[in-house]
Protein backbone atom coordinates (compact mmCIF):
# COMPACT_ATOMS: atom_id res chain seq x y z
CA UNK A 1 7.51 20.04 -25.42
CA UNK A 2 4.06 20.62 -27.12
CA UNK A 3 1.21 20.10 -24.65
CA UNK A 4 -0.79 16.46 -25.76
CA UNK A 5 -4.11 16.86 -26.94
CA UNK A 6 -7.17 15.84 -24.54
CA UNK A 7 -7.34 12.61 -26.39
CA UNK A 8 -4.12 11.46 -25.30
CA UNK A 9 -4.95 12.15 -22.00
CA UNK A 10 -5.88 8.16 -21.60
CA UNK A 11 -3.05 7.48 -23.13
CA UNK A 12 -0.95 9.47 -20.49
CA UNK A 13 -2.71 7.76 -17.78
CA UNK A 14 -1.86 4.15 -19.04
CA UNK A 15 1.85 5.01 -19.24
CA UNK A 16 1.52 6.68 -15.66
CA UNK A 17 -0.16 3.56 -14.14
CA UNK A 18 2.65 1.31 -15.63
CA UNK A 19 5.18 2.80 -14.03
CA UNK A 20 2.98 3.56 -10.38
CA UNK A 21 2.29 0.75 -8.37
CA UNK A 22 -0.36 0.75 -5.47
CA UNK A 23 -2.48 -0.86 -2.99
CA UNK A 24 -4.68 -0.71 -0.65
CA UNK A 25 -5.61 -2.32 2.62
CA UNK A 26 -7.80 -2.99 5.81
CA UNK A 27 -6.15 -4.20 9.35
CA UNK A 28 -5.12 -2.88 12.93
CA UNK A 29 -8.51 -2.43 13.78
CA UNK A 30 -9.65 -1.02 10.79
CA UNK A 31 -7.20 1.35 9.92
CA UNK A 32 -6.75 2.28 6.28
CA UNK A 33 -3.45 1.45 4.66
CA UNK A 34 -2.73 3.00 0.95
CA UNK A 35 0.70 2.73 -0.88
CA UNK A 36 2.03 4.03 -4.10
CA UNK A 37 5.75 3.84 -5.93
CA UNK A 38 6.39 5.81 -9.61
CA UNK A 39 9.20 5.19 -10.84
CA UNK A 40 10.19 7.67 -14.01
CA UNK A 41 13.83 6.02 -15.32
CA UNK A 42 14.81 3.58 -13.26
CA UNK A 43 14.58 -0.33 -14.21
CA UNK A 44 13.09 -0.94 -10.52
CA UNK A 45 11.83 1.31 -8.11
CA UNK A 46 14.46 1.05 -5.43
CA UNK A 47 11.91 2.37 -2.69
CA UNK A 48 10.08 -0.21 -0.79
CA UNK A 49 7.08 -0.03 1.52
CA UNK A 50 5.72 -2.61 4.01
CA UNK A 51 3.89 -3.06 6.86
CA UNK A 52 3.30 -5.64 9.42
CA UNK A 53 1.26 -6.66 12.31
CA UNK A 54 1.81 -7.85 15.86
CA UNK A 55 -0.17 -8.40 18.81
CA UNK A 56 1.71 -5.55 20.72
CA UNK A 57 0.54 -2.72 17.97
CA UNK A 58 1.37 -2.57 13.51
CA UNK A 59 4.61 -1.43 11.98
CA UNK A 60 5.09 0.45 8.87
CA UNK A 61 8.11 0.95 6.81
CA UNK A 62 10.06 2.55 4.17
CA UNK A 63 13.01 1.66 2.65
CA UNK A 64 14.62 3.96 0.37
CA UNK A 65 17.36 2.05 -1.39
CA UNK A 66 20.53 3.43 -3.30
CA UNK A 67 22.69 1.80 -6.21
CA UNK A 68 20.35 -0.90 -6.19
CA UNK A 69 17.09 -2.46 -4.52
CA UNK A 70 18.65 -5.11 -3.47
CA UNK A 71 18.94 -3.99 0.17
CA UNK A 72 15.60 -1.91 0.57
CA UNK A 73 14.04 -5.50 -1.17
CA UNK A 74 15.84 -7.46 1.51
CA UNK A 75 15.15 -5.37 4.13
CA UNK A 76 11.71 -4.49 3.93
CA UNK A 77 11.04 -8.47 3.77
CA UNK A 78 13.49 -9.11 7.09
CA UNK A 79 13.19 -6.13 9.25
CA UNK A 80 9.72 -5.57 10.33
CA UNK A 81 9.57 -8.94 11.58
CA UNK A 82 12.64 -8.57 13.63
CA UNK A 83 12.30 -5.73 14.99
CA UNK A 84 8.74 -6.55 16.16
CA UNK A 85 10.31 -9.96 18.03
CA UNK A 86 12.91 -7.21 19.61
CA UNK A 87 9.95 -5.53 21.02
CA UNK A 88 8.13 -8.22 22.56
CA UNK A 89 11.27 -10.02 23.59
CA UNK A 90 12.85 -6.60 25.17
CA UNK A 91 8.92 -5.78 27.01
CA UNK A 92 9.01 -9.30 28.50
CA UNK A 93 12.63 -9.77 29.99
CA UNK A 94 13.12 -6.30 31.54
CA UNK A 95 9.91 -5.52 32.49
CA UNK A 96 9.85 -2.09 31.19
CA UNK A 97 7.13 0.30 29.55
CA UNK A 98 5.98 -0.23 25.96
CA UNK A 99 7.84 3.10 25.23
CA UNK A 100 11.17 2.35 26.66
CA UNK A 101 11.02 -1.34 24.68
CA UNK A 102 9.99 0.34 21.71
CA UNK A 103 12.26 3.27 21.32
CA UNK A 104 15.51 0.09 22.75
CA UNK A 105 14.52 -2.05 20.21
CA UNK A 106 14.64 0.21 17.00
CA UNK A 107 17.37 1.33 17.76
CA UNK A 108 19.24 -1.60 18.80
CA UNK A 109 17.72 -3.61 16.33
CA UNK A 110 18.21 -1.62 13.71
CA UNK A 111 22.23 -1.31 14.46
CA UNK A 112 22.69 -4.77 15.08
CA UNK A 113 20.69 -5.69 11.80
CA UNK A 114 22.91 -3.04 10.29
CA UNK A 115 26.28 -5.79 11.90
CA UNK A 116 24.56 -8.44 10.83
CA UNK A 117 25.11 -7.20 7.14
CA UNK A 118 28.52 -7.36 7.55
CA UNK A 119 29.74 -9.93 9.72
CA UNK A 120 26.70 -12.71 8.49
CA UNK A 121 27.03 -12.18 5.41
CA UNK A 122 30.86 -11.23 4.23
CA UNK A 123 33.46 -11.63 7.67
CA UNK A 124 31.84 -14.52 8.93
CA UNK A 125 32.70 -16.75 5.79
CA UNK A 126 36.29 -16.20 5.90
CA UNK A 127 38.19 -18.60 7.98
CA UNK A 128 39.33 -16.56 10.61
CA UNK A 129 36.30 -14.88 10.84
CA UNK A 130 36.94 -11.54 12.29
CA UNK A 131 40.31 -12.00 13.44
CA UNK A 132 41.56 -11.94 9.71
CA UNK A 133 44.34 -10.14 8.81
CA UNK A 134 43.03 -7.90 5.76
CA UNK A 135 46.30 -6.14 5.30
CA UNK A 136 47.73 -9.92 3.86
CA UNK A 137 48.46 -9.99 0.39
CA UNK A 138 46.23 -13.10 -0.16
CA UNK A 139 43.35 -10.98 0.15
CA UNK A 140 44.09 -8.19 -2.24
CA UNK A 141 44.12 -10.98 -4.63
CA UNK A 142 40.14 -10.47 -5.89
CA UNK A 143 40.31 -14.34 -6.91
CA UNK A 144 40.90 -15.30 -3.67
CA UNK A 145 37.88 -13.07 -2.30
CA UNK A 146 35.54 -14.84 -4.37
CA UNK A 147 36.90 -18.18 -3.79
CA UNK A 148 35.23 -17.65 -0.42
CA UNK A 149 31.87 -15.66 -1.55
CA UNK A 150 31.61 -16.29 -5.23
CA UNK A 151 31.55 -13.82 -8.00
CA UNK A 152 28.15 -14.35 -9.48
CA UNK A 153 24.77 -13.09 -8.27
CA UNK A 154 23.55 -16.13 -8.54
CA UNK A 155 25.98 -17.67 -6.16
CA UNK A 156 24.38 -17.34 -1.96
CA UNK A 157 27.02 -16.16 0.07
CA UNK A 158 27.84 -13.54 -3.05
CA UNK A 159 24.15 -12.17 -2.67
CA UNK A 160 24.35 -11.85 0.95
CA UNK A 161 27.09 -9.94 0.78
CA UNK A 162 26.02 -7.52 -1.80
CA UNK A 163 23.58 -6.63 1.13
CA UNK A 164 26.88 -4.68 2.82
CA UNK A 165 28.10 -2.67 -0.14
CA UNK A 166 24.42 -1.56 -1.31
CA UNK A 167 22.49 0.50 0.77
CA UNK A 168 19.20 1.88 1.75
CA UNK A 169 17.71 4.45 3.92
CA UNK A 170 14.95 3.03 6.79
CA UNK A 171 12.12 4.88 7.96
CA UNK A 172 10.15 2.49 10.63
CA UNK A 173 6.99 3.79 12.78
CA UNK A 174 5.48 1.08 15.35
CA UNK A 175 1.60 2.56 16.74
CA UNK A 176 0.70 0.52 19.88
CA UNK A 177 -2.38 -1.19 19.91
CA UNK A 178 -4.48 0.98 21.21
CA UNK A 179 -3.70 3.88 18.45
CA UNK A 180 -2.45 5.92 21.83
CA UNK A 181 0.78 6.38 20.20
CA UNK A 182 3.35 5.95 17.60
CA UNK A 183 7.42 6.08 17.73
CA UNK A 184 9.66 6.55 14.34
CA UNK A 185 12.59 5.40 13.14
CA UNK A 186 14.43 7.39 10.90
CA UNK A 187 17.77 6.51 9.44
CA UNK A 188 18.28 8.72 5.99
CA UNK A 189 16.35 11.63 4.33
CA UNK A 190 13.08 9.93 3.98
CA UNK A 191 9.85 11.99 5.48
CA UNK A 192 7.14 11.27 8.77
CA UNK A 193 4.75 13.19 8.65
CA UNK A 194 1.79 12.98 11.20
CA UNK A 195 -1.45 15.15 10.38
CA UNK A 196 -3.89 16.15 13.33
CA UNK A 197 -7.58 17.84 13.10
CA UNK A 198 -6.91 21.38 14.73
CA UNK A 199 -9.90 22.44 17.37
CA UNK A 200 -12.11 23.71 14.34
CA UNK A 201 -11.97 20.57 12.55
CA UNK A 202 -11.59 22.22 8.96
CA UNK A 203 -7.54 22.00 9.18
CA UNK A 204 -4.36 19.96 9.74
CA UNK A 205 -1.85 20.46 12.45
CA UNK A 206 1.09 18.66 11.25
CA UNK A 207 3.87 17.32 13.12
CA UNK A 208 7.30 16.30 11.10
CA UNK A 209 8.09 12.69 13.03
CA UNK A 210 11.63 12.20 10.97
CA UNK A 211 15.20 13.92 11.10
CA UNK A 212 17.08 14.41 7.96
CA UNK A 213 20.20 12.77 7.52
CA UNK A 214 22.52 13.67 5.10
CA UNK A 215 24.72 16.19 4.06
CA UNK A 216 22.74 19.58 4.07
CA UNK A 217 21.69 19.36 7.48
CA UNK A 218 24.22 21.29 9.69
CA UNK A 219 24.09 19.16 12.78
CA UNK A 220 24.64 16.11 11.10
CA UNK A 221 28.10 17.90 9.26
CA UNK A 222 28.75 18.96 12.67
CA UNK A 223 28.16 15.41 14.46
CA UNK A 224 31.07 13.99 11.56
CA UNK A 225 33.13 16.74 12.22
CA UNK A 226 33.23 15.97 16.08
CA UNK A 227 33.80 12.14 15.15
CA UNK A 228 36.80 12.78 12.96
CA UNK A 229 38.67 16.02 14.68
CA UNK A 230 41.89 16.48 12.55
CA UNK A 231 40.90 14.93 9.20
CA UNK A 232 39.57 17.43 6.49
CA UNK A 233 35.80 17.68 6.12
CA UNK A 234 33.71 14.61 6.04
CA UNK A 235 30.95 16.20 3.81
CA UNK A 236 32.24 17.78 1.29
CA UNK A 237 29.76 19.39 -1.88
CA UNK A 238 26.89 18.26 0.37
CA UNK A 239 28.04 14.97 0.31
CA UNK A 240 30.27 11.90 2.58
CA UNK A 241 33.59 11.65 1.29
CA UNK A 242 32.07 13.94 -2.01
CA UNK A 243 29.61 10.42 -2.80
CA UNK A 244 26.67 9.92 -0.64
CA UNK A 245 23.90 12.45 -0.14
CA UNK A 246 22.76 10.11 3.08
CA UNK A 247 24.72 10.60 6.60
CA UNK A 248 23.00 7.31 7.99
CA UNK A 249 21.90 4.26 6.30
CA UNK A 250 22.01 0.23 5.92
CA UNK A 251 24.59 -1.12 4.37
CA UNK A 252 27.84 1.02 2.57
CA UNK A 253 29.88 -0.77 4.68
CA UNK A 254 32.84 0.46 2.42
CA UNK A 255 31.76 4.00 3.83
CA UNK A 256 32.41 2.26 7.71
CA UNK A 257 35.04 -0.23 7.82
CA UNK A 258 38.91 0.38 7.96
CA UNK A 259 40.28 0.85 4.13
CA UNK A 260 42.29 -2.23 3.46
CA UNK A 261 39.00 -4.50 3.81
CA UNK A 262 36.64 -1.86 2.44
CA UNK A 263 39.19 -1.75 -0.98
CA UNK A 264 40.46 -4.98 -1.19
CA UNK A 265 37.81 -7.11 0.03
CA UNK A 266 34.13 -5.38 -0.13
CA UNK A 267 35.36 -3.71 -3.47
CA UNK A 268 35.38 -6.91 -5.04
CA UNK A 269 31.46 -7.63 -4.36
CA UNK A 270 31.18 -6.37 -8.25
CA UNK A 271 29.67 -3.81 -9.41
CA UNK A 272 31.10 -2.10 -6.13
CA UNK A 273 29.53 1.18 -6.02
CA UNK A 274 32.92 2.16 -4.71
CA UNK A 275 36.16 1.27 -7.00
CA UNK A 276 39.70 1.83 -6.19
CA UNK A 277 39.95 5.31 -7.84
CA UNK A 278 37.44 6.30 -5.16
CA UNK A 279 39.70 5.15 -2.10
CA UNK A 280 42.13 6.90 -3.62
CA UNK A 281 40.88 10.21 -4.63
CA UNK A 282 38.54 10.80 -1.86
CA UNK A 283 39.77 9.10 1.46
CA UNK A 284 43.49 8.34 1.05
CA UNK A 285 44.98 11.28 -0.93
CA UNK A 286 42.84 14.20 1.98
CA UNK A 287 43.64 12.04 4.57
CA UNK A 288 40.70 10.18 6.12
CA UNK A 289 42.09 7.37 8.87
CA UNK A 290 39.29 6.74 10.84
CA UNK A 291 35.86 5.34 9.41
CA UNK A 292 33.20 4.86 10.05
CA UNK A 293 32.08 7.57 8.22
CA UNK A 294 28.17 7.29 8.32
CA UNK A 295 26.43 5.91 10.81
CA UNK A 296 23.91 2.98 10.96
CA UNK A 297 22.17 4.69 14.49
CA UNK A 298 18.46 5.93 13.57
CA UNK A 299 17.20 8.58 15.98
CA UNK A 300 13.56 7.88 17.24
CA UNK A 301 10.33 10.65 17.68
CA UNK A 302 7.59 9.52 19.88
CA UNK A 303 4.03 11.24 19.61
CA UNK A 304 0.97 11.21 20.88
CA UNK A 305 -2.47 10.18 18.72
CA UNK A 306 -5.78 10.68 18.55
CA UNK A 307 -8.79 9.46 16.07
CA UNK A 308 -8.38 10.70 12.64
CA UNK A 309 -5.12 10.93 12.52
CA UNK A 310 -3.37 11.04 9.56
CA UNK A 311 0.68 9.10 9.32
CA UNK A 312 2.47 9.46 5.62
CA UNK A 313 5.84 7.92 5.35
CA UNK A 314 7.49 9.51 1.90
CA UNK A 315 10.55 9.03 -0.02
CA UNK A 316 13.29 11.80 -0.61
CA UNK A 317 12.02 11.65 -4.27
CA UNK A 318 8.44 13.36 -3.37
CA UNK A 319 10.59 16.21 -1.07
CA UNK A 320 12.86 16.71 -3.99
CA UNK A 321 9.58 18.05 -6.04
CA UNK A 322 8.45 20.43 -3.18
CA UNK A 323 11.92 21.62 -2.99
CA UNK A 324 10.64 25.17 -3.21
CA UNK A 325 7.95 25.00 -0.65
CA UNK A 326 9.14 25.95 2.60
CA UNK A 327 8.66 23.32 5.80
CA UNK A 328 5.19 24.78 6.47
CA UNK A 329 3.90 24.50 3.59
CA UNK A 330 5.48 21.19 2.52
CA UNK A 331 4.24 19.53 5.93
CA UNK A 332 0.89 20.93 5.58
CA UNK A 333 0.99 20.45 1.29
CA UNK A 334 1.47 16.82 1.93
CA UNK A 335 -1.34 15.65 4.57
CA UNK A 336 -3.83 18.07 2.66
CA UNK A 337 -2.96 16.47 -0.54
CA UNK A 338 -3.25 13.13 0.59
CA UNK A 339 -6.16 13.50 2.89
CA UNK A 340 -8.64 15.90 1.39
CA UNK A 341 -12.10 14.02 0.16
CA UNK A 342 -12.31 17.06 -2.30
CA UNK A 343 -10.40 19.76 -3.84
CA UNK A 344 -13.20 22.18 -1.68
CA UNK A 345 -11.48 21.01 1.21
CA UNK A 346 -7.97 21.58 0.93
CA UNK A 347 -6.46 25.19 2.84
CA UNK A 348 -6.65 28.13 0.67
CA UNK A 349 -3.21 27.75 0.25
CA UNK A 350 -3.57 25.14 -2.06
CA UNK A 351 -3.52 28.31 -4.79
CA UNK A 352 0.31 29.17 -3.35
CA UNK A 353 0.93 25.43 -4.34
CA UNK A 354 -0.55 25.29 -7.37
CA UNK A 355 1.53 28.35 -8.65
CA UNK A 356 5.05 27.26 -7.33
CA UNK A 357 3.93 23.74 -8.70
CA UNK A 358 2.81 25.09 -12.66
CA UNK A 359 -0.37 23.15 -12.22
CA UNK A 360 -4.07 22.37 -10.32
CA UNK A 361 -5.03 19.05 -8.58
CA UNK A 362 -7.09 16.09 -9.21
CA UNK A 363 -9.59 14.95 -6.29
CA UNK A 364 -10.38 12.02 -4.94
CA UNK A 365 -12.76 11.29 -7.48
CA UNK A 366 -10.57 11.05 -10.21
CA UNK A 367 -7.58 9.01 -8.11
CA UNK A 368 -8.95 6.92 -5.46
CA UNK A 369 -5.85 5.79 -3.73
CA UNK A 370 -4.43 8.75 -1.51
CA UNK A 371 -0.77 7.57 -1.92
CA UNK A 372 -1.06 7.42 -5.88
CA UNK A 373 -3.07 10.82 -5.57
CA UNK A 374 -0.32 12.77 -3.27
CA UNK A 375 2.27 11.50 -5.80
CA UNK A 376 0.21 12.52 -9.18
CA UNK A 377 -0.80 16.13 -7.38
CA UNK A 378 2.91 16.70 -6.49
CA UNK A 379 4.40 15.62 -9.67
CA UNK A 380 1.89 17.18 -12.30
CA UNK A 381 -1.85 17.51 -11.13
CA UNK A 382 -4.52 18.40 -14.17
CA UNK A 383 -1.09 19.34 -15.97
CA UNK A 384 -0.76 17.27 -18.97
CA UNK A 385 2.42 18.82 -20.09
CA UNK A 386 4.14 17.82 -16.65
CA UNK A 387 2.31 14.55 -17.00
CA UNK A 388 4.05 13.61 -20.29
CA UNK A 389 7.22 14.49 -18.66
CA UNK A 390 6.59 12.46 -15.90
CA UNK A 391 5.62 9.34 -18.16
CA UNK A 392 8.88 10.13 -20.66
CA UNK A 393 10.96 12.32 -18.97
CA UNK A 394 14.09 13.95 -21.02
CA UNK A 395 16.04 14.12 -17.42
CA UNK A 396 16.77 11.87 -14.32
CA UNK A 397 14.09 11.36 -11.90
CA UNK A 398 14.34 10.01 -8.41
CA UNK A 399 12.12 7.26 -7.61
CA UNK A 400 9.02 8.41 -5.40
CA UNK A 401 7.18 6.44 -2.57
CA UNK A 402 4.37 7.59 -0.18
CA UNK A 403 2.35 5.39 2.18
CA UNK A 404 -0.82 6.63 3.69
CA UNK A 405 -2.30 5.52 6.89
CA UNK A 406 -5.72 6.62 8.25
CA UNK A 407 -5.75 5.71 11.90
């Protein structure tokens, strides 16, 4: 690719901004909210970020959806708010600490939401409910699935229950009122990142709030191989069942209910992101008997704050693009990125970056919004080569997210 002249540079930046969304906004005590999605290829951008107050403290979210946004949409609109009743509900009938009803409530909430996919919007409209017999003929008959939940998109009860075959990632922090604390969610591969002022003030101290679920983290492999001793490897090419990079998520419910419903009934809820040929190949024929086989339990990180901190939720697709930084400098990359007022301030490792990277970064001058300037430094910086790749890529890109809070 020849590198575009300086007068296309505008240019460049007008394709950028119509595929980068952002915002920007004031609440919780005037805290500083910034968000930013690029999508490169996709039709949609599948991530989704939200946020939403209470009187108990502000949530913020991330949903990283996958083979469509229909459940990171859904989700991001439904969850907040329900989790954030869980919360209030849970502090007032047990009498416990904020803490204890926080870290209950995401948790809980987020599995039974997770249930809710399935039984409120698929078992629940069958007859029989859930004491159908899905090994009966009559239900391997597709027309008689969608006698009960319609075969059109624009049918209800068919839309609901796309919300069980689709999935999406969650990343969820809650900060308490009083900016004392915050406690994270994280169900997927999707990033926390919370960025301190060290004792000299001139630096970050950065603290990774989010585990990594999916098929390249060794616990995780391990935790599937304890839940299904005698059954050949869950994860296999860094994968479940050779398909999905995520370990934990919302939705897939193919992925966690026995195979005769997951085939004959979910596998109808067209276009199935898993056919028959998949059952087949990859959990009949090596012999795998007892789903589920990812999990829809998030694991929860409290930590203490302080003024000036700095809290970036980020999607898989921004890690994917500091895949050669190691956690250090990817922790530290990110908060300086997002958080310096000028390129004077960032560490002098900003010059390691830059060369693994193939380009320098913009300040705040130039890119006002911290989430849209993290993404644009990651992606391509003052490069306009990398830029006109980013606006017209030749290859796949992953849809990227970041949301910056300024406590």
């Amino acid at each position: 690719m020849s590198i575009p002249a300086t007068a296309d540079l505008e240019a460049l930046k007008a394709a950028f901004s119509q595929k980068c969304t952002k915002s920007f906004n004031v609440c919780f005590d005037n805290s500083r909210i910034y968000e930013a999605g690029f999508q490169a290829t996709k039709p949609k951008n599948e991530d989704k970020t939200v946020f939403f107050e209470t009187k108990l403290g502000l949530m913020v979210a991330l949903f990283d959806g996958h083979f469509s946004d229909e459940l990171s949409e859904y989700a991001s609109q439904t969850l907040p708010a329900l989790l954030c009743a869980r919360i209030e509900t849970t502090l007032a009938e047990k009498g416990c600490s904020l803490g204890d009803a926080v870290t209950e409530s995401l948790i809980k909430g987020i599995e039974d939401y997770d249930r809710s996919l399935l039984y409120d919007g698929v078992i629940n409209e069958f007859p029989q409910k859930d004491q159908t017999d899905w090994s009966d003929p009559m239900w391997h008959d597709q027309d008689e699935v969608w006698l009960v939940l319609g075969w059109l998109r624009e049918h209800p009860k068919f839309q609901r229950a796309r919300y069980a075959v689709v999935g999406t990632t969650a990343l969820v922090a809650f900060i308490d009122k009083a900016k004392e604390n915050v406690w994270v969610a994280s169900l997927g591969d999707s990033d926390a990142f919370l960025g301190q002022k060290s004792l000299d003030g001139a630096s970050w101290d950065v603290t990774r709030l989010s585990d990594f679920h999916n098929g390249h983290n060794p616990k995780e492999v391990e935790r599937l191989a304890k839940e299904h001793p005698g059954e050949p490897p869950v994860i296999r090419y860094g994968r479940v069942l050779e398909n999905l990079a995520v370990t934990r998520a919302l939705g897939n419910h193919q992925l966690k209910t026995p195979l005769p419903f997951a085939r004959h009934v979910l596998g109808v809820i067209w276009p199935a992101p898993y056919i028959p040929d998949f059952f087949d190949k990859a959990v009949v024929a090596p012999g795998h008997t007892s789903p589920p086989y990812i999990s829809a339990t998030p694991t929860v990180c409290h930590h203490s704050l302080k003024p000036g901190d700095i809290l970036i939720l980020s999607s898989d697709g921004l890690a994917y693009e500091l895949r050669e930084f190691s956690e250090e400098d990817k922790l530290l990359a990110v908060v300086s990125l997002a958080a310096a007022t000028s390129l004077n301030s960032l560490p002098t490792r900003n010059t390691l970056w830059s060369e693994k990277l193939g380009h320098g970064f913009i300040g705040s001058a130039e890119v006002d919004n911290p989430a849209e300037r993290l993404i644009e430094n990651v992606c391509f910086g003052t490069n306009l080569e990398q830029m006109a790749e980013a606006v017209k890529p030749s290859g796949q890109w992953d849809d990227i997210s970041a949301l910056v809070l300024f406590l």
